[in-house]
C-alpha atoms as a PDB file:
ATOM      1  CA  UNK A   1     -50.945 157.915 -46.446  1.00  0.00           C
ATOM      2  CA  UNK A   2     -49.908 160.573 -49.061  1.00  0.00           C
ATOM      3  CA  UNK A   3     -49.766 164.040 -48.249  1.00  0.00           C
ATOM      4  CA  UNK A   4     -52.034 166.085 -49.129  1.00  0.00           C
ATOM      5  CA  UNK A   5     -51.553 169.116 -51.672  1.00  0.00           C
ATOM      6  CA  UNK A   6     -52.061 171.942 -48.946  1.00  0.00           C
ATOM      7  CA  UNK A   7     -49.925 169.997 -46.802  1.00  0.00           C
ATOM      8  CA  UNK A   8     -47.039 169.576 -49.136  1.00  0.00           C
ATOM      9  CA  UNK A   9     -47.672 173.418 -50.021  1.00  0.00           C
ATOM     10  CA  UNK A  10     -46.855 173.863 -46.243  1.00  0.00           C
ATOM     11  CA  UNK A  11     -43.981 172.316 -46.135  1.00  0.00           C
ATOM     12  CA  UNK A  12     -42.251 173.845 -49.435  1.00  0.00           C
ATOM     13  CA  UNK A  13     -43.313 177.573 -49.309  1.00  0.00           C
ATOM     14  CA  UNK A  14     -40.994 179.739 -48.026  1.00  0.00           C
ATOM     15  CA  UNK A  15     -40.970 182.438 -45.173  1.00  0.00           C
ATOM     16  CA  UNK A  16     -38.892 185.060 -44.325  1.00  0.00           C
ATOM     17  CA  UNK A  17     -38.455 185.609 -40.502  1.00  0.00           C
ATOM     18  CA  UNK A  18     -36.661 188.327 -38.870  1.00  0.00           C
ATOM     19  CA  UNK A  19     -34.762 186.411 -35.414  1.00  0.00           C
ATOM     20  CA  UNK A  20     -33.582 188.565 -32.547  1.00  0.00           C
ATOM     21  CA  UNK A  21     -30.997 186.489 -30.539  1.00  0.00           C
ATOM     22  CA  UNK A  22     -30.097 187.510 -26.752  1.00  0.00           C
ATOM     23  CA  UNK A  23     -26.120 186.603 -26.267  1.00  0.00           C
ATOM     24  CA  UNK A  24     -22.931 187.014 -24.126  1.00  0.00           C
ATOM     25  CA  UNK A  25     -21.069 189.245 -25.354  1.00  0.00           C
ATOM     26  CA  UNK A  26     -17.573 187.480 -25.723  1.00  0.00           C
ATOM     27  CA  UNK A  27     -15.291 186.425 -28.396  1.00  0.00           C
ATOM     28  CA  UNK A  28     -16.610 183.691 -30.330  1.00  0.00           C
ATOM     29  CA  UNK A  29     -20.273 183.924 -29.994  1.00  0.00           C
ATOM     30  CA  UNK A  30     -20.811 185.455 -33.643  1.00  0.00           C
ATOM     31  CA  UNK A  31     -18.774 182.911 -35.119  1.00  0.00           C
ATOM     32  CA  UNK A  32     -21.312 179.981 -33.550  1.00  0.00           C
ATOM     33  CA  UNK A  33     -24.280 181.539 -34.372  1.00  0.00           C
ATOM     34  CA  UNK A  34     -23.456 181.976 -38.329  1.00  0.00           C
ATOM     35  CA  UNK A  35     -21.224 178.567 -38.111  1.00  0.00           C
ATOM     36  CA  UNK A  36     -25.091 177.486 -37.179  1.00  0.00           C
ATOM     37  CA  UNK A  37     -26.093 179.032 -40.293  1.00  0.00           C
ATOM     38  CA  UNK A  38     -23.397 177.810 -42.667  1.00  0.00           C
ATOM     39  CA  UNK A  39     -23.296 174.258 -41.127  1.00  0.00           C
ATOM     40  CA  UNK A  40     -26.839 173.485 -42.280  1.00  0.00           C
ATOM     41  CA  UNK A  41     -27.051 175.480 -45.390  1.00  0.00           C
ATOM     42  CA  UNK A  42     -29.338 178.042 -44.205  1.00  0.00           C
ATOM     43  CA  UNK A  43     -28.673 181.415 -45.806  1.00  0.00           C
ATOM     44  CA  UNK A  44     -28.863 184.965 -43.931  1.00  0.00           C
ATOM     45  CA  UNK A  45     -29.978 187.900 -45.897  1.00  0.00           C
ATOM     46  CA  UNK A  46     -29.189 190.264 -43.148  1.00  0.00           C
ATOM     47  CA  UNK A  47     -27.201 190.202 -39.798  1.00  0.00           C
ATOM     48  CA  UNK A  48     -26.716 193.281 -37.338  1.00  0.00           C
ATOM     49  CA  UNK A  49     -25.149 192.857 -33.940  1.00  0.00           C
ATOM     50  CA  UNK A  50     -24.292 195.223 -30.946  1.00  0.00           C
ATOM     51  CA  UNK A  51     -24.124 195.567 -27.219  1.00  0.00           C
ATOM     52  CA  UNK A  52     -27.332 196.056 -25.874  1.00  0.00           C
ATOM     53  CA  UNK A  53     -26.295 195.520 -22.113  1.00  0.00           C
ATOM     54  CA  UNK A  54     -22.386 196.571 -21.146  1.00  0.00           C
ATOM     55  CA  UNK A  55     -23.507 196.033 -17.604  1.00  0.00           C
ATOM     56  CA  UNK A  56     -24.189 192.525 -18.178  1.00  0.00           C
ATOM     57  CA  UNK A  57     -21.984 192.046 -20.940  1.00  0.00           C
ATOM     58  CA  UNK A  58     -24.823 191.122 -23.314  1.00  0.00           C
ATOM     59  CA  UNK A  59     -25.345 191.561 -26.918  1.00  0.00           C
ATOM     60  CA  UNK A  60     -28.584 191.027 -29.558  1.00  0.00           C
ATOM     61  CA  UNK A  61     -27.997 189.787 -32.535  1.00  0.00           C
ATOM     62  CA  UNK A  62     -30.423 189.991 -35.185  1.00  0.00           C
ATOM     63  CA  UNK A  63     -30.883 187.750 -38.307  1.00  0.00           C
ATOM     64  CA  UNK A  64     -33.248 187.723 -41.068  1.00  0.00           C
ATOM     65  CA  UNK A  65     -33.636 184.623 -43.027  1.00  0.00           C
ATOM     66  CA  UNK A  66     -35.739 182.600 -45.190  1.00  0.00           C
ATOM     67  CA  UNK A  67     -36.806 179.359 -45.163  1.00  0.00           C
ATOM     68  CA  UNK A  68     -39.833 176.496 -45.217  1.00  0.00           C
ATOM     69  CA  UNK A  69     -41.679 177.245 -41.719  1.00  0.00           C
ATOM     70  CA  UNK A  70     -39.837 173.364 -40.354  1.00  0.00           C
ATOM     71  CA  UNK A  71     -36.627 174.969 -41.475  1.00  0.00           C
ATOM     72  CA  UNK A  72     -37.269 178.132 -39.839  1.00  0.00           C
ATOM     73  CA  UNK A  73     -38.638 176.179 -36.592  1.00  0.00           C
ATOM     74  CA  UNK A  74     -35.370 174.611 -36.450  1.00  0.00           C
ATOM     75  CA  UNK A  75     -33.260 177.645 -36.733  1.00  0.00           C
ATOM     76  CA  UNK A  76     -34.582 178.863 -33.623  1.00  0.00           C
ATOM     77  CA  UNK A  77     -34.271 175.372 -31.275  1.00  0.00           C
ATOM     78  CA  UNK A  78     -30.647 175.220 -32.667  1.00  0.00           C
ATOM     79  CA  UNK A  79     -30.137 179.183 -31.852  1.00  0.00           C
ATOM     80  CA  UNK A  80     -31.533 178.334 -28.761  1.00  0.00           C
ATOM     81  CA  UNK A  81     -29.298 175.199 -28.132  1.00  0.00           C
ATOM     82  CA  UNK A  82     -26.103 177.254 -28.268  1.00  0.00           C
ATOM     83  CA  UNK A  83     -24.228 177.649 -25.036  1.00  0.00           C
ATOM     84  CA  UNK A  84     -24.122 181.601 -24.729  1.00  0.00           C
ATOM     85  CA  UNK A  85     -27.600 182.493 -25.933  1.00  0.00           C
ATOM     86  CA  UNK A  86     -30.456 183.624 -23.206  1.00  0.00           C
ATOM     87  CA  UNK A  87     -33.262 184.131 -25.227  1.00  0.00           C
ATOM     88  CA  UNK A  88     -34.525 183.707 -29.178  1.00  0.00           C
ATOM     89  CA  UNK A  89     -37.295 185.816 -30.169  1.00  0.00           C
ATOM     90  CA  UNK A  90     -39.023 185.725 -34.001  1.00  0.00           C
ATOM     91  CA  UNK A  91     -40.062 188.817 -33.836  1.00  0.00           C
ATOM     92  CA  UNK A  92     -41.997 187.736 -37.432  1.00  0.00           C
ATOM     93  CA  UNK A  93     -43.916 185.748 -35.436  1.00  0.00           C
ATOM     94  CA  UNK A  94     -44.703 187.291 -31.626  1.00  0.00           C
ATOM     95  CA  UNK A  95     -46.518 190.370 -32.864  1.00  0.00           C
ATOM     96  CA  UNK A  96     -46.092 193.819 -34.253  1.00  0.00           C
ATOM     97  CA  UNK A  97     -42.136 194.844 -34.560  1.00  0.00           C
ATOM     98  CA  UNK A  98     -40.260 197.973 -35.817  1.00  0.00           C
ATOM     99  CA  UNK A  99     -37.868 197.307 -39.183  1.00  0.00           C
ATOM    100  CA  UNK A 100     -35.473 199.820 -40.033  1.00  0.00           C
ATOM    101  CA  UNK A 101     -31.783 199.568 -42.414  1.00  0.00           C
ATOM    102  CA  UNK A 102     -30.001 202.654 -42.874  1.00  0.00           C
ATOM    103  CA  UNK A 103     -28.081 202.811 -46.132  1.00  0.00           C
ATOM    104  CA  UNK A 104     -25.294 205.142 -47.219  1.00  0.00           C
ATOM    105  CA  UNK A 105     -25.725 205.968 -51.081  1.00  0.00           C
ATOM    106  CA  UNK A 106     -23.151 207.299 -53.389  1.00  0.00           C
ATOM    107  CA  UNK A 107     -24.089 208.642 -56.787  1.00  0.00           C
ATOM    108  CA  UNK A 108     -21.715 210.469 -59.487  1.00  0.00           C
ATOM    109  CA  UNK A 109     -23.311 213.023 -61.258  1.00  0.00           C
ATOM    110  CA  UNK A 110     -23.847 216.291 -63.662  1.00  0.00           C
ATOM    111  CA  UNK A 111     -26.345 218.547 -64.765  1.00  0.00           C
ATOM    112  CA  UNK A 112     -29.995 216.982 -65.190  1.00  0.00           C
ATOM    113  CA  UNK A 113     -28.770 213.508 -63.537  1.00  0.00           C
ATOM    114  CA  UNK A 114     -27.570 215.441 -60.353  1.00  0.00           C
ATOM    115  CA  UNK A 115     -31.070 217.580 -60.714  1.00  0.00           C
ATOM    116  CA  UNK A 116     -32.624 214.431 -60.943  1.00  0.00           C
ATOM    117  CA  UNK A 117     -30.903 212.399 -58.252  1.00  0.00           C
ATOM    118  CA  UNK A 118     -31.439 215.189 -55.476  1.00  0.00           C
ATOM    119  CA  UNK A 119     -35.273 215.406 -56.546  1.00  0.00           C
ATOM    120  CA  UNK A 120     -35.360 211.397 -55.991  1.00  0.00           C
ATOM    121  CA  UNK A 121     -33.387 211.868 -52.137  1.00  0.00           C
ATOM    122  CA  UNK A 122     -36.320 214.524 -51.294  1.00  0.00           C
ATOM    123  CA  UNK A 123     -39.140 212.224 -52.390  1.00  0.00           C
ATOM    124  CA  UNK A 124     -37.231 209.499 -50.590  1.00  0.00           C
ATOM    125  CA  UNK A 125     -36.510 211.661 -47.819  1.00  0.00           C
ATOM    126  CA  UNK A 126     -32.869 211.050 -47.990  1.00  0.00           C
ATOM    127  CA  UNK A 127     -30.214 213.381 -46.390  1.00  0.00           C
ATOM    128  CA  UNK A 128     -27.423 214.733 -48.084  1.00  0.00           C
ATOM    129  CA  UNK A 129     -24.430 214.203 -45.757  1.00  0.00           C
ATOM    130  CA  UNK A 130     -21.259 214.247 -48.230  1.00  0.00           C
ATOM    131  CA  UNK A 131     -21.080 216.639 -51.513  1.00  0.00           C
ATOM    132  CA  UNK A 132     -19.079 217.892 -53.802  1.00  0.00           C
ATOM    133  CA  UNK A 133     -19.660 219.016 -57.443  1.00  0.00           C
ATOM    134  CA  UNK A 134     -19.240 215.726 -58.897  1.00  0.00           C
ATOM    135  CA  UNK A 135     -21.013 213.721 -56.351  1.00  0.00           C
ATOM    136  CA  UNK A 136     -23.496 213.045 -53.445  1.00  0.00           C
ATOM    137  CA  UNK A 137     -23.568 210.687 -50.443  1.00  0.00           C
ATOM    138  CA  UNK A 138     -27.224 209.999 -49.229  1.00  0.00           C
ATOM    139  CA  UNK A 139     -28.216 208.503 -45.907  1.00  0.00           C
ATOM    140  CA  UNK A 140     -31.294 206.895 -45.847  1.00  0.00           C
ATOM    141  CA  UNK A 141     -33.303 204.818 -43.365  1.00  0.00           C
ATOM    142  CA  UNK A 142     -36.073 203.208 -43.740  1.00  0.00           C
ATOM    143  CA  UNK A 143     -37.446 199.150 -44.679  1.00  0.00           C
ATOM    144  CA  UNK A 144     -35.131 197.542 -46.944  1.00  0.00           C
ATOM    145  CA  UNK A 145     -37.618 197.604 -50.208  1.00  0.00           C
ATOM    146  CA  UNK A 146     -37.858 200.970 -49.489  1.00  0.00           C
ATOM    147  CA  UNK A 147     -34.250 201.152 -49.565  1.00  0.00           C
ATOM    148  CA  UNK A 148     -34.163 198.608 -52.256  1.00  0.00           C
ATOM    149  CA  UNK A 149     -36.098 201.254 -54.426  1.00  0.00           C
ATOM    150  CA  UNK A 150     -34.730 204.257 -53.759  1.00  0.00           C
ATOM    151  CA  UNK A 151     -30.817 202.224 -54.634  1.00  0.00           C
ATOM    152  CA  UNK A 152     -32.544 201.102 -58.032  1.00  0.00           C
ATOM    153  CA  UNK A 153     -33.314 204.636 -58.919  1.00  0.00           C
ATOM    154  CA  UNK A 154     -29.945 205.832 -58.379  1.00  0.00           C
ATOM    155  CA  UNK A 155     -28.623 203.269 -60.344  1.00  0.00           C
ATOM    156  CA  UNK A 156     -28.981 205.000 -63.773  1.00  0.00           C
ATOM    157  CA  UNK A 157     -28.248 208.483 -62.626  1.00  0.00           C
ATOM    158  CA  UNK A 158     -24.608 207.287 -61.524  1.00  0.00           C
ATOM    159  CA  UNK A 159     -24.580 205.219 -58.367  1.00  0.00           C
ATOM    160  CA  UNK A 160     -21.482 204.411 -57.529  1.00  0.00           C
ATOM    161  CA  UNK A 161     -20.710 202.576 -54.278  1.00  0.00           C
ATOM    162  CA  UNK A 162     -23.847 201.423 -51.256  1.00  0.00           C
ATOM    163  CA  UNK A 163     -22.848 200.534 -47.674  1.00  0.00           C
ATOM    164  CA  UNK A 164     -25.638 199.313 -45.779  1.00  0.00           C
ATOM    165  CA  UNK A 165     -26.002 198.308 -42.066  1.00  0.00           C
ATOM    166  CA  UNK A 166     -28.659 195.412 -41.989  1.00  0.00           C
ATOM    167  CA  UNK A 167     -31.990 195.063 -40.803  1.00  0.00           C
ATOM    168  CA  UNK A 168     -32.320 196.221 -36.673  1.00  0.00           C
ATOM    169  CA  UNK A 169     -35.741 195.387 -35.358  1.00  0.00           C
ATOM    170  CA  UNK A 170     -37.462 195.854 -31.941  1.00  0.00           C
ATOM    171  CA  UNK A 171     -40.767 194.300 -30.812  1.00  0.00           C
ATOM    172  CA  UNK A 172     -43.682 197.398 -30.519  1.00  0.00           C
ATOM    173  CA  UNK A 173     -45.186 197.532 -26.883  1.00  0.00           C
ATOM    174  CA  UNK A 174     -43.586 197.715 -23.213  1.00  0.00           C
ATOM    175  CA  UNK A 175     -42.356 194.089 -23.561  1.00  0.00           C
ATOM    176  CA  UNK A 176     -38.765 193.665 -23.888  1.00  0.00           C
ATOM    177  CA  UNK A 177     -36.175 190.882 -25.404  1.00  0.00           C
END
């Protein structure tokens, strides 16, 4: 029987999912988890990782991705497959989470382009935390279209060089990874 046109809809629309990943922290781990990635063809728009637990030697790893929803269901069974990970969480998915990217800005600039640039950082609420008469550093925080915009508006007032860290996310709520 053919499929029907909400169903193929279903199946071809993509989703982007932010993935927190529970792991040992020892050498090699990283390199499965995006070998995971790479091996199927999956792309990752974002990856952050850090030790959450030195106690117990554990680190999260978080991923955001895109994908059709049986792509995405996959990621996670094959995340959850891999020898050193305890726990896979789509945050996208279990309920309200916290998003944040912090983003280090550079911008050249003189007269009403400097003017300019520092009036954007305020509405932005960017800090200053490098300066010099020719140029600024920003640090922002914030979700990544936010950061996304504020990068865009720098752009013709002299931006010069963006280091960003990656989406870190947390679930709301007492619950833990």
């Amino acid at each position: 029987m053919a499929n029907s046109p909400e169903e193929l809809r279903a199946q071809t629309h993509t989703e982007k999912r932010t993935i927190a990943v529970l792991v040992d922290n020892e050498p090699g781990v990283l390199a499965r988890v995006i070998g995971l990635f790479s091996g199927r063809g999956y792309n990752i728009e974002s990856l952050t990782v850090t030790e959450v637990d030195p106690e117990n030697r554990l680190s999260r790893i978080t991923v955001v991705t895109s994908g059709t929803p049986m792509i995405l269901e996959q990621i996670k069974a094959q995340l959850g497959r891999l020898v050193p990970v305890h726990k896979v969480s789509d945050l996208t998915r279990i309920g309200p989470y916290v998003e944040r990217e912090l983003a280090l800005v550079k911008v050249f600039g003189a007269g009403e382009k400097r003017v300019e640039s520092l009036r954007i950082a305020d509405i932005f609420k960017a800090k200053v935390v490098d300066a010099s008469h020719e140029h600024f550093v920003f640090e922002m925080t914030g979700k990544t279209d936010k950061l996304d915009a504020f990068i865009q508006l720098m752009r013709p007032l002299g931006l010069v060089d963006v280091s960003r860290t990656g989406v870190v996310a947390i679930q709301r709520g007492a619950k833990g990874l």
